[in-house]
Protein backbone atom coordinates (compact mmCIF):
# COMPACT_ATOMS: atom_id res chain seq x y z
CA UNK A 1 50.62 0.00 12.08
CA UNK A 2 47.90 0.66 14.77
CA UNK A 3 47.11 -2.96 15.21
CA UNK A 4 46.43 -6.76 13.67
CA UNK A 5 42.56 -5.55 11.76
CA UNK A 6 43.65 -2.37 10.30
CA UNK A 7 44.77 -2.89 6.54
CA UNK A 8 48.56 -2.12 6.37
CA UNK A 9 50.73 -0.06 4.35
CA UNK A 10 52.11 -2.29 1.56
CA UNK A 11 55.57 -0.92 0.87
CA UNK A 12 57.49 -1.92 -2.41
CA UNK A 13 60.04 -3.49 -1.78
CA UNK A 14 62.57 -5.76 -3.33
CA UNK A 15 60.47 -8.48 -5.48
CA UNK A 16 57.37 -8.80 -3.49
CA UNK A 17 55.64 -6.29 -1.26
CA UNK A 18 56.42 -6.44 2.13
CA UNK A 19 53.57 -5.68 4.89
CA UNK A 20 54.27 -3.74 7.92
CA UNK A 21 53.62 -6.78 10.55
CA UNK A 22 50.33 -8.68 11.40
CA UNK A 23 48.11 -7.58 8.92
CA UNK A 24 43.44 -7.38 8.66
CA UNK A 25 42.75 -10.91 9.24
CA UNK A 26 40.04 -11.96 6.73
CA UNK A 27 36.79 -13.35 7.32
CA UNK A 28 36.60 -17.06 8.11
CA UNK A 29 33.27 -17.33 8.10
CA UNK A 30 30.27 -15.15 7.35
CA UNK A 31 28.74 -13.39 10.32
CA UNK A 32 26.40 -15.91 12.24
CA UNK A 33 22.77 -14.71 14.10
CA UNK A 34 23.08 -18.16 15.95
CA UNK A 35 24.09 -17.52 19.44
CA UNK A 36 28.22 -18.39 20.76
CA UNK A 37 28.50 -21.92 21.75
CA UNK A 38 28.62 -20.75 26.14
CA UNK A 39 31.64 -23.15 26.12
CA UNK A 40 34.02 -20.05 26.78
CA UNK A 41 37.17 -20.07 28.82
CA UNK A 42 40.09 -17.98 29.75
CA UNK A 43 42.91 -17.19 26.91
CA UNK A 44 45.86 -19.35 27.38
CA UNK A 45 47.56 -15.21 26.82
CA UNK A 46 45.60 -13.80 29.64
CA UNK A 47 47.30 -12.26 32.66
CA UNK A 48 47.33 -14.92 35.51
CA UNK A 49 44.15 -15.24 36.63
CA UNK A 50 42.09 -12.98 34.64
CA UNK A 51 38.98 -14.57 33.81
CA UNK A 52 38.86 -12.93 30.52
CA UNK A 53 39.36 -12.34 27.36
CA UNK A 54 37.92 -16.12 26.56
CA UNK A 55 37.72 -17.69 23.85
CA UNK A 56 35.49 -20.87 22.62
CA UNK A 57 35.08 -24.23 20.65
CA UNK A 58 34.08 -21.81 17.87
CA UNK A 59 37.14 -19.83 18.22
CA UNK A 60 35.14 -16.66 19.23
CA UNK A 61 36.20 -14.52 21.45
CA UNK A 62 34.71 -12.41 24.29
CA UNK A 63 35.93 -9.54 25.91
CA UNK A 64 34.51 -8.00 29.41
CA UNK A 65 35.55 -4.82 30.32
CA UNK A 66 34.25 -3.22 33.63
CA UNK A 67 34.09 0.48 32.68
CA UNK A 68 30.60 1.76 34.44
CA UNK A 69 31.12 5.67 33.62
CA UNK A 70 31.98 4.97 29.97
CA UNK A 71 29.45 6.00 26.88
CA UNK A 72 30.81 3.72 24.63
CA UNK A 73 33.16 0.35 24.40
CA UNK A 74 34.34 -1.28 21.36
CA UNK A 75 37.27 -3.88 20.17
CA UNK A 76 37.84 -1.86 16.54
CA UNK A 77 39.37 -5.22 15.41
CA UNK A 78 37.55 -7.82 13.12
CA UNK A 79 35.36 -5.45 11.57
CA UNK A 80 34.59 -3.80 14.63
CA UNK A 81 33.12 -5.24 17.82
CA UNK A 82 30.52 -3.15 19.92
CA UNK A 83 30.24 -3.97 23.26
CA UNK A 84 27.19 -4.16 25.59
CA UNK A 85 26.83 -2.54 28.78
CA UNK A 86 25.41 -4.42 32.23
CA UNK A 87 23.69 -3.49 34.72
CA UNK A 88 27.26 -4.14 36.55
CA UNK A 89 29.21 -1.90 34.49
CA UNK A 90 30.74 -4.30 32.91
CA UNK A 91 31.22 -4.24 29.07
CA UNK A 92 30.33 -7.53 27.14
CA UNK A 93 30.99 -8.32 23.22
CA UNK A 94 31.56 -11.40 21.15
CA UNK A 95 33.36 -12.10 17.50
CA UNK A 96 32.62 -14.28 15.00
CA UNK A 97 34.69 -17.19 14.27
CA UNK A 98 38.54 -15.79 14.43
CA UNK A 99 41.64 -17.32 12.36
CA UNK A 100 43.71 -19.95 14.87
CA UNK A 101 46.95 -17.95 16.09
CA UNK A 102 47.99 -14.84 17.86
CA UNK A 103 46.20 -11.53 16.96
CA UNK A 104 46.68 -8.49 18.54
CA UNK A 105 43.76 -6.00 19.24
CA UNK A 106 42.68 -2.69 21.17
CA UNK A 107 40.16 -2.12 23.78
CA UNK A 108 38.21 1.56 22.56
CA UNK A 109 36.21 3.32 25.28
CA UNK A 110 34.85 6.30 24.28
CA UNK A 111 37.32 7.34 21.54
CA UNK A 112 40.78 6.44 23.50
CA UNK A 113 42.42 3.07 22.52
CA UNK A 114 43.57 1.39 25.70
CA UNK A 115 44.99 -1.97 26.44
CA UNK A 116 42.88 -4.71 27.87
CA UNK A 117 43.71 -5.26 31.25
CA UNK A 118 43.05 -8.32 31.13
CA UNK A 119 45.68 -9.38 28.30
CA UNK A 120 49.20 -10.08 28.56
CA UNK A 121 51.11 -7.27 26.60
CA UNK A 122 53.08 -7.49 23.53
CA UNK A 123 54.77 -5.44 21.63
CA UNK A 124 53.21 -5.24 18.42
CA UNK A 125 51.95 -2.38 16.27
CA UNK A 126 54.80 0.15 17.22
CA UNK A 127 53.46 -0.27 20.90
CA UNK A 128 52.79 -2.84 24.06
CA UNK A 129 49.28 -4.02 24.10
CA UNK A 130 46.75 -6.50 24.11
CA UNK A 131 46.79 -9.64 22.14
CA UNK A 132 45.29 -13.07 22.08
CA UNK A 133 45.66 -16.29 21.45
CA UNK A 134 43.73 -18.45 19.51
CA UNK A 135 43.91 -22.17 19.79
CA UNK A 136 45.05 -23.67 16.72
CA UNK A 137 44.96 -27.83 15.19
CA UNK A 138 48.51 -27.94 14.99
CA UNK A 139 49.19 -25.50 18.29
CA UNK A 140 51.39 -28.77 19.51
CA UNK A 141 54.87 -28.10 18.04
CA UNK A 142 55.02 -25.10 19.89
CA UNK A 143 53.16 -26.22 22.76
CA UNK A 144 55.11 -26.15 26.41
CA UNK A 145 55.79 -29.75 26.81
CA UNK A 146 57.75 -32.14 29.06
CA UNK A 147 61.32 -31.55 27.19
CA UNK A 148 64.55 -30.27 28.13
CA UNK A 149 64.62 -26.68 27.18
CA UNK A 150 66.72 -24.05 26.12
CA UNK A 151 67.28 -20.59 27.53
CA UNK A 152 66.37 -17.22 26.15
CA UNK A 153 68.75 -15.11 27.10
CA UNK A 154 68.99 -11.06 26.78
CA UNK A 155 72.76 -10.06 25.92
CA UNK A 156 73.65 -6.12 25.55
CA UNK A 157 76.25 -4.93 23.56
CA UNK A 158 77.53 -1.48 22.41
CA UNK A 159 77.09 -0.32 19.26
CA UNK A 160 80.14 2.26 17.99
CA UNK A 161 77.81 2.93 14.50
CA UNK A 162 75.47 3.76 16.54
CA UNK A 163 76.76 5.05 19.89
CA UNK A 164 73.98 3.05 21.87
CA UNK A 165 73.85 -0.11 23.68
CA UNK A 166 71.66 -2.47 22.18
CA UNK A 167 69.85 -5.36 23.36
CA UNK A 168 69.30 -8.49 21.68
CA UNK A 169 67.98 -11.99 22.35
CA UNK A 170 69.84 -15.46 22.02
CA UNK A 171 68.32 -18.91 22.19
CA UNK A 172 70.86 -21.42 23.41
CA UNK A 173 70.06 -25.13 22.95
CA UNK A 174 68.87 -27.48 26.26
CA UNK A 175 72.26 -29.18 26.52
CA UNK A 176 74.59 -25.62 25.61
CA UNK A 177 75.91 -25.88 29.33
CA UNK A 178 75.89 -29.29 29.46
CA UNK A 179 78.91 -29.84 26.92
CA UNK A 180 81.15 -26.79 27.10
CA UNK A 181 83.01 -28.41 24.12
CA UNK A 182 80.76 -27.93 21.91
CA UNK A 183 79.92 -25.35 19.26
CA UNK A 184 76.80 -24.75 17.48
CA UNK A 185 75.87 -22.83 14.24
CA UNK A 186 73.87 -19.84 14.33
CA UNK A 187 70.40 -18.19 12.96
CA UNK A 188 69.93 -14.80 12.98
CA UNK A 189 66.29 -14.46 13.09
CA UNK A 190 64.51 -10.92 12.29
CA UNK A 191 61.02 -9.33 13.66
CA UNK A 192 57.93 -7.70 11.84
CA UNK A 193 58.12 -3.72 11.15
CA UNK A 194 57.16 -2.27 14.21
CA UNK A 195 57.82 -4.92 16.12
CA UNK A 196 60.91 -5.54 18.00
CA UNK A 197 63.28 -8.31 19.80
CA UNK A 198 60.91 -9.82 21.66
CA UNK A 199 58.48 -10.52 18.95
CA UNK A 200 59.82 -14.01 18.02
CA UNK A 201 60.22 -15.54 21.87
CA UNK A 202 57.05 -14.11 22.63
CA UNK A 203 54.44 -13.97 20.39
CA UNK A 204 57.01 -16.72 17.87
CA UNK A 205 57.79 -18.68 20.68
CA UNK A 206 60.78 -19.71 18.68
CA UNK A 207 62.26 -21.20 21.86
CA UNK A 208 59.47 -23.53 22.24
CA UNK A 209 59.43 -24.95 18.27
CA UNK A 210 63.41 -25.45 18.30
CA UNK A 211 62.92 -27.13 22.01
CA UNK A 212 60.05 -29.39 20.36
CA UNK A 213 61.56 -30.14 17.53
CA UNK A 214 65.18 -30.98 19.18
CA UNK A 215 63.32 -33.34 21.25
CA UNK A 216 61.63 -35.25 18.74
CA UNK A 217 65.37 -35.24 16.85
CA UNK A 218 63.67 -33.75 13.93
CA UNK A 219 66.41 -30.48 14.33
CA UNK A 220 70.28 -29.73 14.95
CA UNK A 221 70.64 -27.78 17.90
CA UNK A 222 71.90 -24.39 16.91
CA UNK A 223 71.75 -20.94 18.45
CA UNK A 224 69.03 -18.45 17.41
CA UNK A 225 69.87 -14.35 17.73
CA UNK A 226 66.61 -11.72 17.85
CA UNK A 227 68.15 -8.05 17.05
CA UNK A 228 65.81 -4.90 16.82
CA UNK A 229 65.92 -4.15 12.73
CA UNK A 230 64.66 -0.80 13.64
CA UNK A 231 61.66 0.75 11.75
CA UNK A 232 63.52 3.26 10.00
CA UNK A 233 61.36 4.85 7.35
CA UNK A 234 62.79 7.28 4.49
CA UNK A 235 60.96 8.89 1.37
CA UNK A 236 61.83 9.80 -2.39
CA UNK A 237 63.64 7.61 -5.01
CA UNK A 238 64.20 4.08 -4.10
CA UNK A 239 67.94 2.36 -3.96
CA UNK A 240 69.71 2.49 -7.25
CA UNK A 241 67.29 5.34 -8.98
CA UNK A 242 68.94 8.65 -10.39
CA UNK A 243 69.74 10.86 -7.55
CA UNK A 244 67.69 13.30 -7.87
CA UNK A 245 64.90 14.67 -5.38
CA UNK A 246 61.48 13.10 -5.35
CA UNK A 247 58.99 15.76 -7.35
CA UNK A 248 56.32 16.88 -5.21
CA UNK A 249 52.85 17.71 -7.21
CA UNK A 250 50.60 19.91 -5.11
CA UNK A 251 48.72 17.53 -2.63
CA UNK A 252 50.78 14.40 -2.94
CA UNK A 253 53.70 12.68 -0.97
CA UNK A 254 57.14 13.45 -2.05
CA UNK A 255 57.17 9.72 -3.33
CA UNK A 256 56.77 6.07 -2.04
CA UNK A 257 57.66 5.45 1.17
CA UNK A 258 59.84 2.76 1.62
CA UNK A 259 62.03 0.87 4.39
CA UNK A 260 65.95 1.76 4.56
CA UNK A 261 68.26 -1.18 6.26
CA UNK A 262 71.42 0.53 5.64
CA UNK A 263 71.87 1.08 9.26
CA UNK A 264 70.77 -2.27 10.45
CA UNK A 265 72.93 -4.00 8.11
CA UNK A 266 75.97 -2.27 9.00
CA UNK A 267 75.05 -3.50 13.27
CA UNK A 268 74.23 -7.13 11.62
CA UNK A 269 77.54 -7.29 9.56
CA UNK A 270 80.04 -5.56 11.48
CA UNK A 271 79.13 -5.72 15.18
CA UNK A 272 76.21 -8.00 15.88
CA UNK A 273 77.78 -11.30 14.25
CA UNK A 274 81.09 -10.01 16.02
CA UNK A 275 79.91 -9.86 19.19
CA UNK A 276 78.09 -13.35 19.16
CA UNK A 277 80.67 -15.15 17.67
CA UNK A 278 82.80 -13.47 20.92
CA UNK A 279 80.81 -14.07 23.75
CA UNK A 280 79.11 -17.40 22.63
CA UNK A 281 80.45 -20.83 21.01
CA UNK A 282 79.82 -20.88 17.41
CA UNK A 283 80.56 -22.65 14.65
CA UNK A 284 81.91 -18.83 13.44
CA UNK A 285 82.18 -19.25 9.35
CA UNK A 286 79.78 -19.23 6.36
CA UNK A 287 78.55 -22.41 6.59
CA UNK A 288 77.02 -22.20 10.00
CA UNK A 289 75.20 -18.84 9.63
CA UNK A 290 72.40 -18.72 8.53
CA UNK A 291 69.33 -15.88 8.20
CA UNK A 292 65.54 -15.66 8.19
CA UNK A 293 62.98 -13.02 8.61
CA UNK A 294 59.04 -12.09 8.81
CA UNK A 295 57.61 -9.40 6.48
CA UNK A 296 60.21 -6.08 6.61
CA UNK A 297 62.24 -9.19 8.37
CA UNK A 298 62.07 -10.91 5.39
CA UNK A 299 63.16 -8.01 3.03
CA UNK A 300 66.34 -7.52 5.46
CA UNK A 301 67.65 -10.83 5.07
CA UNK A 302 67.18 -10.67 1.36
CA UNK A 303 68.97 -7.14 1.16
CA UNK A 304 71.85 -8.66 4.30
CA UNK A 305 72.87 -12.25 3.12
CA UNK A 306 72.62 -11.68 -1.16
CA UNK A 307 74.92 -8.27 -0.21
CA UNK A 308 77.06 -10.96 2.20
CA UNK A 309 76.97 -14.09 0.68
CA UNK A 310 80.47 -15.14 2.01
CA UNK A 311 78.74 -14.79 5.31
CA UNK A 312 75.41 -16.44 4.95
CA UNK A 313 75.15 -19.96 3.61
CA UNK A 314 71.13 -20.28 4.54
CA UNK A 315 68.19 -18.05 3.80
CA UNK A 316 64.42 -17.42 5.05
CA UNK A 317 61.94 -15.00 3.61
CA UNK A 318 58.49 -15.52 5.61
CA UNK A 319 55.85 -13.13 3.98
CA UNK A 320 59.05 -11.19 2.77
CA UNK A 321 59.64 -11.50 -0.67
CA UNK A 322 61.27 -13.64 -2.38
CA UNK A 323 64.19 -13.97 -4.67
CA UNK A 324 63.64 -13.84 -8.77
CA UNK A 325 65.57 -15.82 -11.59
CA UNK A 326 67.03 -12.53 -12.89
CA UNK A 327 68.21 -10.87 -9.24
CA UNK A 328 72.09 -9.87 -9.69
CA UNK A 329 72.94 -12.21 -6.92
CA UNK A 330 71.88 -15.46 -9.55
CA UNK A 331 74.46 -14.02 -12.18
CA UNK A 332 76.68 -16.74 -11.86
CA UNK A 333 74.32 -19.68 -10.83
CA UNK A 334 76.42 -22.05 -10.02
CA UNK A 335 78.39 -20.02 -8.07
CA UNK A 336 75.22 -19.13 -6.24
CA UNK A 337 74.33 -22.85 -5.51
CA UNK A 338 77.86 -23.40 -3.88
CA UNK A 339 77.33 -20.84 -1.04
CA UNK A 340 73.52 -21.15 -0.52
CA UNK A 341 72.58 -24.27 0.75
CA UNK A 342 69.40 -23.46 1.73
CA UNK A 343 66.58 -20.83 0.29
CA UNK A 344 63.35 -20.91 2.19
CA UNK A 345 60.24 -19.02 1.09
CA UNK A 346 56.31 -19.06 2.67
CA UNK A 347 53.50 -17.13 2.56
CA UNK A 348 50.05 -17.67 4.16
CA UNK A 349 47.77 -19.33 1.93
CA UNK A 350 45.24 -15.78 2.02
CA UNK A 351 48.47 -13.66 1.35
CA UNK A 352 49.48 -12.41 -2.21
CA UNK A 353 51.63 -15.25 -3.30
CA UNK A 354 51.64 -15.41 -7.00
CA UNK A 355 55.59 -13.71 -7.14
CA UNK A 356 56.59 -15.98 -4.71
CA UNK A 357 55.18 -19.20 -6.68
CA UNK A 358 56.47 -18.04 -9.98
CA UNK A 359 60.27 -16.94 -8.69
CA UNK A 360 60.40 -20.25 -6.72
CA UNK A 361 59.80 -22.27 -10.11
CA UNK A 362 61.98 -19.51 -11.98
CA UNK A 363 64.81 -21.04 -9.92
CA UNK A 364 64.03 -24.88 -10.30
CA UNK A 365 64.33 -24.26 -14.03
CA UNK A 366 67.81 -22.57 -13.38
CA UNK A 367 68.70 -25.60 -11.29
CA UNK A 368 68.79 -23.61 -8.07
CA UNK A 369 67.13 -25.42 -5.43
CA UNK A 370 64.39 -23.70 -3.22
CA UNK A 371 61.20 -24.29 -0.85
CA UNK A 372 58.09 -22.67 -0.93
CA UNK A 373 56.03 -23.18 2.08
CA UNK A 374 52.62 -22.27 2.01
CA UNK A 375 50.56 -22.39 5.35
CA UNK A 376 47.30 -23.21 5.58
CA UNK A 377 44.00 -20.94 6.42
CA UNK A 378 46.16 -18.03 7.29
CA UNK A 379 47.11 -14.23 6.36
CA UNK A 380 50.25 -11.85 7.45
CA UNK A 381 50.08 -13.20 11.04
CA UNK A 382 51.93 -14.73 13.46
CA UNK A 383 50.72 -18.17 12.87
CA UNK A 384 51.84 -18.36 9.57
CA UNK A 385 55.45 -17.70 10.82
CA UNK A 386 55.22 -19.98 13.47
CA UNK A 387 54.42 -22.73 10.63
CA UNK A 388 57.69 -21.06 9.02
CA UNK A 389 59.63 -21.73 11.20
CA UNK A 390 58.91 -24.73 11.93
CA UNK A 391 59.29 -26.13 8.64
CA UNK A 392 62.65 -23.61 8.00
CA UNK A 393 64.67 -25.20 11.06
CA UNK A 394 64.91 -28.93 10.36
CA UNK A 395 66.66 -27.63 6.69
CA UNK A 396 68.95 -25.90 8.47
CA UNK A 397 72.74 -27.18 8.76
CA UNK A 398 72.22 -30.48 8.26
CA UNK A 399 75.75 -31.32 7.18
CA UNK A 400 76.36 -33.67 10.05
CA UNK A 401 79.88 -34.03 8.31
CA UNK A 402 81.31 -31.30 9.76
CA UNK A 403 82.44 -31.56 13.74
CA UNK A 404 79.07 -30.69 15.75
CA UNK A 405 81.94 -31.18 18.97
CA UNK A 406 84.29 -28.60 17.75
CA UNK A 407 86.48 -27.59 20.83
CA UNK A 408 86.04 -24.58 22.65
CA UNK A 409 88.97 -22.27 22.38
């Protein structure tokens, strides 16, 4: 995916279709002839002290890029965004009205894609870049506030099935050094397709919600773990189809491309939940784990926890599928409503989200409890996980029965 306003490759996969990560944001309004609102000011996801990008009261945005020898300069996002040149040298364009949230974008001078230097970078879109931030209604519950907060720590750990080290990220709650005695369950929380670890602390800021929402006592503390999924790609017939070799008709693709977790869900199962429950104090049984994911996120922890169900007692699918009536994993109903506790679905309201509505009322007829989430005014973007998230955490583990001050060993 080349960035947040190119249309993405929709991959079949499981029982929705899973985007690739932030995909085109649609219009929001038509395109206006009345001139910006000059009420512009510096993107709260700017580089420190770069005066721009900025955005406005209209939630426009305007870049300024100082490129005097350059032909042409354009932001290919949003339809496409020419830029004027100064008599400084400097570069100057302005968007419509944009969707509130986090959008990433490209700076294009004369035919080379480049990253704004004025931008923070992210990595997004199978590379760091530019990206920014839109200010939203409801930007407060993951706003930087005057709370205790958690840490975001980086842990590395080797990987035999893969003979690499790997790095992954682990939010620990504001008090985890506080009470050494105490252990805490665990939510293993998985990126966009090509994105990576850092997409949910930085772009999510999934350390910010859970320190928000522990605050306001509205959420058990619990740990959160970011692994890299990978963006492993393969061809041909998809899982379970006769084994035979994709036909190739002159001019086509040897068959649908789709995503393969097999490798990722070997790390998850067999050394990534290891090596947390070894190195950090948690509540180490089914009960306490749970799993969530955006987009190809989403269609891991469907294909991880309904493969691993004596692992994973709670499940999130943001823009990531969602889990039908008829799925092998609901043979036995009730034996599924003993060991999931929790199933979590959402979509943007401008995503496709008839298969979601329909499998989440599938279920309520079955007796298997389930929420939908739909957020408001948004696509396959960041905000709409944000929302996610927000609403997915308070769900989680609320058995208050079991001991929350479990020694330490």
């Amino acid at each position: 995916m080349r960035a947040a306003s190119m249309a993405l490759l929709l991959l079949p996969l499981i029982a929705g279709r899973i985007a690739l990560a932030q995909a085109a944001q649609p219009p929001t309004a038509p395109a206006q002839a009345a001139p910006a609102v000059e009420d512009f000011k510096p993107a709260s996801s700017n580089q420190g002290g770069k005066a721009y990008p900025q955005v406005n009261s209209e939630r426009r945005a305007r870049f300024r890029i100082l490129a005097p020898q350059a032909q042409s300069v354009r932001v290919p996002e949003w339809g496409g965004i020419t830029l004027t040149k100064g008599e400084d040298g400097a570069w100057v364009g302005t968007t419509r009205p944009l969707d509130e949230g986090f959008h990433y974008y490209r700076i294009n001078i004369d035919g080379a894609d480049v990253p704004d230097p004025g931008s923070r970078s992210f990595y997004g879109a199978g590379r760091w870049g530019s990206a920014i931030e839109i200010p939203a209604q409801d930007e407060d519950f993951y706003a930087v506030k005057d709370v205790p907060h958690g840490q975001l720590r980086q842990s590395l750990y080797f990987s035999k099935s893969t003979n690499t080290t790997r790095r992954c990220f682990v939010y620990t709650p504001p008090d985890y050094e506080k009470d050494t005695g105490t252990r805490y369950p665990v939510l293993y929380l998985q990126h966009g397709a090509f994105e990576d670890e850092t997409g949910w602390g930085n772009q999510g800021r999934a350390n910010l919600i859970m320190d928000n929402l522990i605050a306001a006592g509205k959420c058990r503390p619990f740990l959160i773990v970011m692994d890299n999924g990978g963006n492993n790609f393969a061809t041909g017939p998809r899982p379970g189809a006769p084994g035979k070799a994709a036909s190739k008709a002159p001019g086509k693709a040897a068959g649908r491309p789709r995503f393969d977790f097999s490798a990722f869900a070997k790390i998850m199962t067999g050394e990534l939940i290891p090596f947390i429950d070894d190195n950090y104090r948690t509540l180490a049984d089914q009960p306490h784990r749970a799993m969530a994911g955006l987009s190809m996120g989403g269609g891991q922890t469907r294909q991880i926890t309904l493969a691993n169900l004596d692992k994973f007692s709670h499940i999130g699918l943001f823009s990531g599928g969602s889990i039908a009536a008829n799925d092998p994993a609901l043979a036995d109903p009730s034996s599924f409503k003993q060991k999931v506790k929790v199933l979590f679905v959402s979509y943007g309201s401008r995503e496709n989200t008839a298969a979601a509505k329909a499998n989440h009322e599938a279920l309520e007829k079955l007796g298997i409890e389930n929420t939908y989430y739909e957020s408001p005014n948004t696509a396959h973007e960041w905000q709409t996980w944000r929302r996610s998230l927000y609403q997915f955490a308070p769900l989680l583990f609320r058995d208050k029965s079991d001991s929350q001050s479990a020694q330490a060993r």
